[in-house]
PDB file of N, CA and C in Angstrom:
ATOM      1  N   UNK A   1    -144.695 -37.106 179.429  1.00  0.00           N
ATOM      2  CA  UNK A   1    -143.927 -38.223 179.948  1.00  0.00           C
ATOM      3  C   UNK A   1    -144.421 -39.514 179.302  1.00  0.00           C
ATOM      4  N   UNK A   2    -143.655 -40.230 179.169  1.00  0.00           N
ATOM      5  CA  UNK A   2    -143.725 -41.618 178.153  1.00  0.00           C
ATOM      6  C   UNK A   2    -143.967 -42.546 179.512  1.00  0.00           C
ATOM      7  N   UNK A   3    -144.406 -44.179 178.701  1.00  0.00           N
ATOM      8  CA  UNK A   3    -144.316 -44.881 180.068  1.00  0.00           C
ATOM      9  C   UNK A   3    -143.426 -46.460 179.006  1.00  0.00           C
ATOM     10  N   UNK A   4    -142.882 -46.633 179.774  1.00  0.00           N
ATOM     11  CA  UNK A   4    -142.203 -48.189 179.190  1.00  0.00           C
ATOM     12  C   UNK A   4    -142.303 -49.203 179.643  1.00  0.00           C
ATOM     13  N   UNK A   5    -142.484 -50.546 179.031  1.00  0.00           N
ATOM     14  CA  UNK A   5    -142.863 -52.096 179.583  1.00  0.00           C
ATOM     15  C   UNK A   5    -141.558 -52.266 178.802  1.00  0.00           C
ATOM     16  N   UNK A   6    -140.799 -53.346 179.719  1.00  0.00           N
ATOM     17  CA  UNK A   6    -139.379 -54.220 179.815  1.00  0.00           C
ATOM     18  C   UNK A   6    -139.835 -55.283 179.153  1.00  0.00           C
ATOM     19  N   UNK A   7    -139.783 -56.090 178.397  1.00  0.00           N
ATOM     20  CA  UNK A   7    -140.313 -57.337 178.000  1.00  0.00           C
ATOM     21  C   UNK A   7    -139.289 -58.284 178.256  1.00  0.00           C
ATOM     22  N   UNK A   8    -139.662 -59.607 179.040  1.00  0.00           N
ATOM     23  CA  UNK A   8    -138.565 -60.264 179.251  1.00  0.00           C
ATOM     24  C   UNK A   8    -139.427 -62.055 178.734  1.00  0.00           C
ATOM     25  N   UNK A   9    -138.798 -62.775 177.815  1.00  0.00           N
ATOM     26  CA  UNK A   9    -139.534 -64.026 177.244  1.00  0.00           C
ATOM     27  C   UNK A   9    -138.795 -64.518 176.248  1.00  0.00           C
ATOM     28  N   UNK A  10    -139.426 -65.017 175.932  1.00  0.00           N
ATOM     29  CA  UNK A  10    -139.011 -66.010 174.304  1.00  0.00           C
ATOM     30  C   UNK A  10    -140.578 -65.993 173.011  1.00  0.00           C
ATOM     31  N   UNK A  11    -140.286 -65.610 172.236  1.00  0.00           N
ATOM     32  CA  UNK A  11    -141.344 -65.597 171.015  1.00  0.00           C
ATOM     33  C   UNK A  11    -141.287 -67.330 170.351  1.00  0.00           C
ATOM     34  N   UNK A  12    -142.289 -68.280 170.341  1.00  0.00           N
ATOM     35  CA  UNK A  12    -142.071 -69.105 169.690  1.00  0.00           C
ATOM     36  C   UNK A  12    -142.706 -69.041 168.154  1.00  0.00           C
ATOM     37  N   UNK A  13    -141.761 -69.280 167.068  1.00  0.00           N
ATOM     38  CA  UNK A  13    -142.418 -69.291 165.846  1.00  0.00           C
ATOM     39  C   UNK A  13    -141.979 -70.964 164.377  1.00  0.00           C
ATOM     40  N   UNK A  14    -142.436 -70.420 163.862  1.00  0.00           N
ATOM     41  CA  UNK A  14    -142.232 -71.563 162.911  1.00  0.00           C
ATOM     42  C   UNK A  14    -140.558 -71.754 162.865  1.00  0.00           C
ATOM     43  N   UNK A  15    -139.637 -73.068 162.394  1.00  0.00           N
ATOM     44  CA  UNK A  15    -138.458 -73.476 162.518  1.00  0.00           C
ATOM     45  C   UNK A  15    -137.831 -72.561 161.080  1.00  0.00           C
ATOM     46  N   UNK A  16    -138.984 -72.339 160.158  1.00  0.00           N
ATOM     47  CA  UNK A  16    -138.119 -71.850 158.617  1.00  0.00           C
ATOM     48  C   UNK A  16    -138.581 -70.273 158.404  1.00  0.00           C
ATOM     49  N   UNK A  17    -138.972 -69.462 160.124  1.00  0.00           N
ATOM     50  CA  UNK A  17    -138.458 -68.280 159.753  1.00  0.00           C
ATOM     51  C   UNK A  17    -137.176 -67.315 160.252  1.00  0.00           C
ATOM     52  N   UNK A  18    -136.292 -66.994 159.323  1.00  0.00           N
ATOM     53  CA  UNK A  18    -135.146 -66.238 159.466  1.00  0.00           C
ATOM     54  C   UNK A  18    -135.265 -65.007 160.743  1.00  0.00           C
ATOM     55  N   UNK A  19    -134.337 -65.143 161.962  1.00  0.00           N
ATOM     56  CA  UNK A  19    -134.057 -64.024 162.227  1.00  0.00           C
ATOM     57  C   UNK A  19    -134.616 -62.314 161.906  1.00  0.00           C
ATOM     58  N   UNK A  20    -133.975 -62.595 160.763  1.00  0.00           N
ATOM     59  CA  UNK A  20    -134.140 -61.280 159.797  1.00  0.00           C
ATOM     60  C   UNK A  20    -135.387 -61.069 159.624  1.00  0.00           C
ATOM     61  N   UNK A  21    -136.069 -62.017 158.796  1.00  0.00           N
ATOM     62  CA  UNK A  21    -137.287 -61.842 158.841  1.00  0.00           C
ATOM     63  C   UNK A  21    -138.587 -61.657 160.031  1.00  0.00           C
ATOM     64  N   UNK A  22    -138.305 -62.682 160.931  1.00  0.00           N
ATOM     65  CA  UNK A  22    -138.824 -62.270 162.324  1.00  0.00           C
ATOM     66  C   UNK A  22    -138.635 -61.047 162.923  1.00  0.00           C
ATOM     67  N   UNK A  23    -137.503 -60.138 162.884  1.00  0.00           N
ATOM     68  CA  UNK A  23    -137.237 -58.565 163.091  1.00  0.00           C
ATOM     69  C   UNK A  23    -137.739 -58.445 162.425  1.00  0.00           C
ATOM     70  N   UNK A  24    -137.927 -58.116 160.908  1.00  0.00           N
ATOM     71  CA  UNK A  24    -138.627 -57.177 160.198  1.00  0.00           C
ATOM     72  C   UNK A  24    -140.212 -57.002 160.329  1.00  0.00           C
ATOM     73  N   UNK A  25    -140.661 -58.327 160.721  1.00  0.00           N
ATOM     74  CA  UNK A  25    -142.329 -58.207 161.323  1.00  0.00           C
ATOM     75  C   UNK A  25    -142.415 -57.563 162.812  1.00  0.00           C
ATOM     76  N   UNK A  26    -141.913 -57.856 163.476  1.00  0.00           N
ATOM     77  CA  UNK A  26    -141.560 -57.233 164.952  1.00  0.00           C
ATOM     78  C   UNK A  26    -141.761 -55.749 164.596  1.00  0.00           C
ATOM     79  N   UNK A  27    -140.444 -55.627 164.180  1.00  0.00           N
ATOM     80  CA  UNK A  27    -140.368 -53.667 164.214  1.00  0.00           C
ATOM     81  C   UNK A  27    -141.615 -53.378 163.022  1.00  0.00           C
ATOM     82  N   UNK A  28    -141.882 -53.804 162.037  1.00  0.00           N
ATOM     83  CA  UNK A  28    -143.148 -53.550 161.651  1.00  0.00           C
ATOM     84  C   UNK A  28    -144.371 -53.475 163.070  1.00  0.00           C
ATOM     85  N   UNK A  29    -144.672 -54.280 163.031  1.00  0.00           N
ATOM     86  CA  UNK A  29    -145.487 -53.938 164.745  1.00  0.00           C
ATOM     87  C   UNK A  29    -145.243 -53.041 165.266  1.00  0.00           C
ATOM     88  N   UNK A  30    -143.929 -52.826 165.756  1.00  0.00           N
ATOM     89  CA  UNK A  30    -144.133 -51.451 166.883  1.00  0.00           C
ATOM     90  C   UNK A  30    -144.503 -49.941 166.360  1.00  0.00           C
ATOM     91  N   UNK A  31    -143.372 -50.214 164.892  1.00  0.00           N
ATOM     92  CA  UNK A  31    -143.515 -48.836 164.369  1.00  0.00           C
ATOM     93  C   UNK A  31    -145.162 -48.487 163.787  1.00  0.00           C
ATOM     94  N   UNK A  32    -145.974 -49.695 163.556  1.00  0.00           N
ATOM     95  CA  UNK A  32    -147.530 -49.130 162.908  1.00  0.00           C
ATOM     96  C   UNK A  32    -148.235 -48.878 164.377  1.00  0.00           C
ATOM     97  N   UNK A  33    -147.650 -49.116 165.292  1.00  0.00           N
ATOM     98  CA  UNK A  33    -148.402 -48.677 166.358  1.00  0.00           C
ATOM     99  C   UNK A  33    -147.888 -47.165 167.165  1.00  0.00           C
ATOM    100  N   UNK A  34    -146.946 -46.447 166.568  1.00  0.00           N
ATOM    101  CA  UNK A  34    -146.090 -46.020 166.648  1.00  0.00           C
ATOM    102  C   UNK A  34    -145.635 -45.822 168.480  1.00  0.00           C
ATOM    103  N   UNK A  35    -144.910 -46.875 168.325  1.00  0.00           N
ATOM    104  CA  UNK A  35    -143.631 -46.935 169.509  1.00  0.00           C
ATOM    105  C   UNK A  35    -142.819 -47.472 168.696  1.00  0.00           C
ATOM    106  N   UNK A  36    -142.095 -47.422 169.960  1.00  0.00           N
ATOM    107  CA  UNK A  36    -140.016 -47.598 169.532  1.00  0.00           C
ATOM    108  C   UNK A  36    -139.662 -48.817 170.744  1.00  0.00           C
ATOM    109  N   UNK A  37    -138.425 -49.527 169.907  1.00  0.00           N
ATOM    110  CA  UNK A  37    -138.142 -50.276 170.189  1.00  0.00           C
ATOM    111  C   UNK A  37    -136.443 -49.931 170.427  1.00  0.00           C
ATOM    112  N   UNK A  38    -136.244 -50.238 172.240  1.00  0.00           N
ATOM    113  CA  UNK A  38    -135.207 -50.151 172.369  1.00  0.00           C
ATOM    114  C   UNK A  38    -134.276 -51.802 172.854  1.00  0.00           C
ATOM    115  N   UNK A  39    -133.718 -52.035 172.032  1.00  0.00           N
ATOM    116  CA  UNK A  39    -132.734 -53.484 172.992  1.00  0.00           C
ATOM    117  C   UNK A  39    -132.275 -54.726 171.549  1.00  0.00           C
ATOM    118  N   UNK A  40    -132.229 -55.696 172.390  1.00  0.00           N
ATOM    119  CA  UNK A  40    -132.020 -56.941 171.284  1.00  0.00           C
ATOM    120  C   UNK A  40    -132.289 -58.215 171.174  1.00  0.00           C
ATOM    121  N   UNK A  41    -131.719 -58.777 170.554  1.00  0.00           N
ATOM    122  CA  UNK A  41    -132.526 -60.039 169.558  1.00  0.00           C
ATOM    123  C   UNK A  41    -131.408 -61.247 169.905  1.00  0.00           C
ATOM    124  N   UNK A  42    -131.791 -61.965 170.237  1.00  0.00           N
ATOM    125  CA  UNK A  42    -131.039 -63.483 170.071  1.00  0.00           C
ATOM    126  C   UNK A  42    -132.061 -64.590 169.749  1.00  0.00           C
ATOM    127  N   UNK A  43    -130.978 -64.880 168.688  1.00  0.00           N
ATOM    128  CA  UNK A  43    -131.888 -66.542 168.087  1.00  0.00           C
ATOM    129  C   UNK A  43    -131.637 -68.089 169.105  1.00  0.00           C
ATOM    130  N   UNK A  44    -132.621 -68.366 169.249  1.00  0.00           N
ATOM    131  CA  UNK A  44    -132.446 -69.933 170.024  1.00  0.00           C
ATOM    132  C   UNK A  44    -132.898 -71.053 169.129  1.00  0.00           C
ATOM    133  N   UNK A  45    -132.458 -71.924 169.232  1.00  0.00           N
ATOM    134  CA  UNK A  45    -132.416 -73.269 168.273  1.00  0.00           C
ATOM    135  C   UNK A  45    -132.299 -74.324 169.810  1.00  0.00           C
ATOM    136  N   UNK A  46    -134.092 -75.483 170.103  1.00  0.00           N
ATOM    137  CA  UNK A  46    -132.948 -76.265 170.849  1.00  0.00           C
ATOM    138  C   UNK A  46    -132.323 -75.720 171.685  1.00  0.00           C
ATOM    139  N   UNK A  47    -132.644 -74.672 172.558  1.00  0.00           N
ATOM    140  CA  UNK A  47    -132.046 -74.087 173.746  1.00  0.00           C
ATOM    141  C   UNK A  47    -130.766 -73.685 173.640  1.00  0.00           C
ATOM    142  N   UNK A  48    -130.418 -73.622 172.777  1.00  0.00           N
ATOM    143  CA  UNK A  48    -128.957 -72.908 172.452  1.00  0.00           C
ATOM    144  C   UNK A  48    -129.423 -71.787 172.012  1.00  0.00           C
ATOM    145  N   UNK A  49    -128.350 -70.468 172.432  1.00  0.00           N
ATOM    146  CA  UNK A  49    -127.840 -69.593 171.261  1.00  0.00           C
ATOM    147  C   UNK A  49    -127.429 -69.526 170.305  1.00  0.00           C
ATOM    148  N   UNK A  50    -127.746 -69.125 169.285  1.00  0.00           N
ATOM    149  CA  UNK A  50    -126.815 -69.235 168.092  1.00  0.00           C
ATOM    150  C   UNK A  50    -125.993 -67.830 167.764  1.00  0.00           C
ATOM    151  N   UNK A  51    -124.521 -68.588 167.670  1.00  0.00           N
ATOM    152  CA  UNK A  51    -123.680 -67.194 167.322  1.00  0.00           C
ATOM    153  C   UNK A  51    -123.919 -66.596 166.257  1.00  0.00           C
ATOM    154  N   UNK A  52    -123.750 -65.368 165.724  1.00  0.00           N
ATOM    155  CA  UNK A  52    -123.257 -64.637 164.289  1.00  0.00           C
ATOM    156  C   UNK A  52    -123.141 -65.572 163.151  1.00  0.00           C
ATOM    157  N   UNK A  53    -121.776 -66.636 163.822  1.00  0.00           N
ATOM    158  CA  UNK A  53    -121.790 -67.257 162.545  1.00  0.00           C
ATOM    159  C   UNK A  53    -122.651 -68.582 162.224  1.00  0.00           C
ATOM    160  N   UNK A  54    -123.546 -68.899 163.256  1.00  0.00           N
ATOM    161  CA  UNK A  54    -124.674 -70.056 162.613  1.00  0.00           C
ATOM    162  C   UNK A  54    -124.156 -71.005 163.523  1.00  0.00           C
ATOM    163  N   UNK A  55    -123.480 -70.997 164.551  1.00  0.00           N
ATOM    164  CA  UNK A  55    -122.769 -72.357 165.348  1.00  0.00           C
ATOM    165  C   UNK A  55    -123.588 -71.988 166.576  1.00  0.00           C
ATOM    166  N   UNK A  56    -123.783 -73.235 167.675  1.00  0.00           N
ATOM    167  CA  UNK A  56    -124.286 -72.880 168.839  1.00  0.00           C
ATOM    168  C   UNK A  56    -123.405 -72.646 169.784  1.00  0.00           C
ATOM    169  N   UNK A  57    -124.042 -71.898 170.327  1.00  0.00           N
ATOM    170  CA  UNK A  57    -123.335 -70.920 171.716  1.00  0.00           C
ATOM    171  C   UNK A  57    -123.436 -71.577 172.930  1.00  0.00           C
ATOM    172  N   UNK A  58    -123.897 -71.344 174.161  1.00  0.00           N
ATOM    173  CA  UNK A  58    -124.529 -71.414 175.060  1.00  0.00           C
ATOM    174  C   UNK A  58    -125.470 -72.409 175.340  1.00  0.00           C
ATOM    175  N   UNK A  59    -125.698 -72.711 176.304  1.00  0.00           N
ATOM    176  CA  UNK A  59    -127.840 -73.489 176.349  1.00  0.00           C
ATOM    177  C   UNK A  59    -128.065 -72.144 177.341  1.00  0.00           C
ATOM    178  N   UNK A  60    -128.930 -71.797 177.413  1.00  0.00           N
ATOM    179  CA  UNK A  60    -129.763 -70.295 177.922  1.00  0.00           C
ATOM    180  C   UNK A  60    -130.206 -70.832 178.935  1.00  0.00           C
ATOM    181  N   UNK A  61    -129.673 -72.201 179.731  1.00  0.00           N
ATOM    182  CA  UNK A  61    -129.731 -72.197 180.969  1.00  0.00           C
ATOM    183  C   UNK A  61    -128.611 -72.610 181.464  1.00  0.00           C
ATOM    184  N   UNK A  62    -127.745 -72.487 181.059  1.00  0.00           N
ATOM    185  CA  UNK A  62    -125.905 -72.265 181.373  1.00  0.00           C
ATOM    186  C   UNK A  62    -125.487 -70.941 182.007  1.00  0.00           C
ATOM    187  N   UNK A  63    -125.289 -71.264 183.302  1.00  0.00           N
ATOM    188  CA  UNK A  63    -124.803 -69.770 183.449  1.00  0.00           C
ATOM    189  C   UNK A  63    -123.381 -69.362 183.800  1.00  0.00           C
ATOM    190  N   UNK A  64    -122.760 -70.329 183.404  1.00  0.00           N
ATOM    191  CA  UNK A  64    -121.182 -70.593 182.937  1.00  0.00           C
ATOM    192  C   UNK A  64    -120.742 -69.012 181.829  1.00  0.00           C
ATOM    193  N   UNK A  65    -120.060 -68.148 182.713  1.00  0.00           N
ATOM    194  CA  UNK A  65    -119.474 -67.369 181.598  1.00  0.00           C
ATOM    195  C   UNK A  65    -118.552 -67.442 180.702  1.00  0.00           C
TER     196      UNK A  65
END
């Protein structure tokens, strides 16, 4: 039997690293430790979401659907 931690937060990092790149160190981490990573990723800028296409979304304390 496996055991799982929920992680619920915000990662703060430098302003000029990519998404992409921030996943790719992440799942580097889990996988050299070998666990798995189940769920997802949203970028914040400035308390916004940022959509797909690079525009802001939301403020992540809007709870306006």
């Amino acid at each position: 039997m496996q055991k799982e931690f929920e992680i619920q937060g915000c990662i703060s990092v430098d302003r000029d690293l990519s998404l992409d790149e921030f996943w790719e160190i992440f799942i580097e981490f889990v996988e050299t430790n070998h666990w798995y990573f189940g769920g997802g990723i949203n970028e914040i800028i400035d308390g916004y979401y940022i959509k797909s296409d690079g525009t802001k979304g939301n403020h992540v304390l809007d709870n306006s659907k």
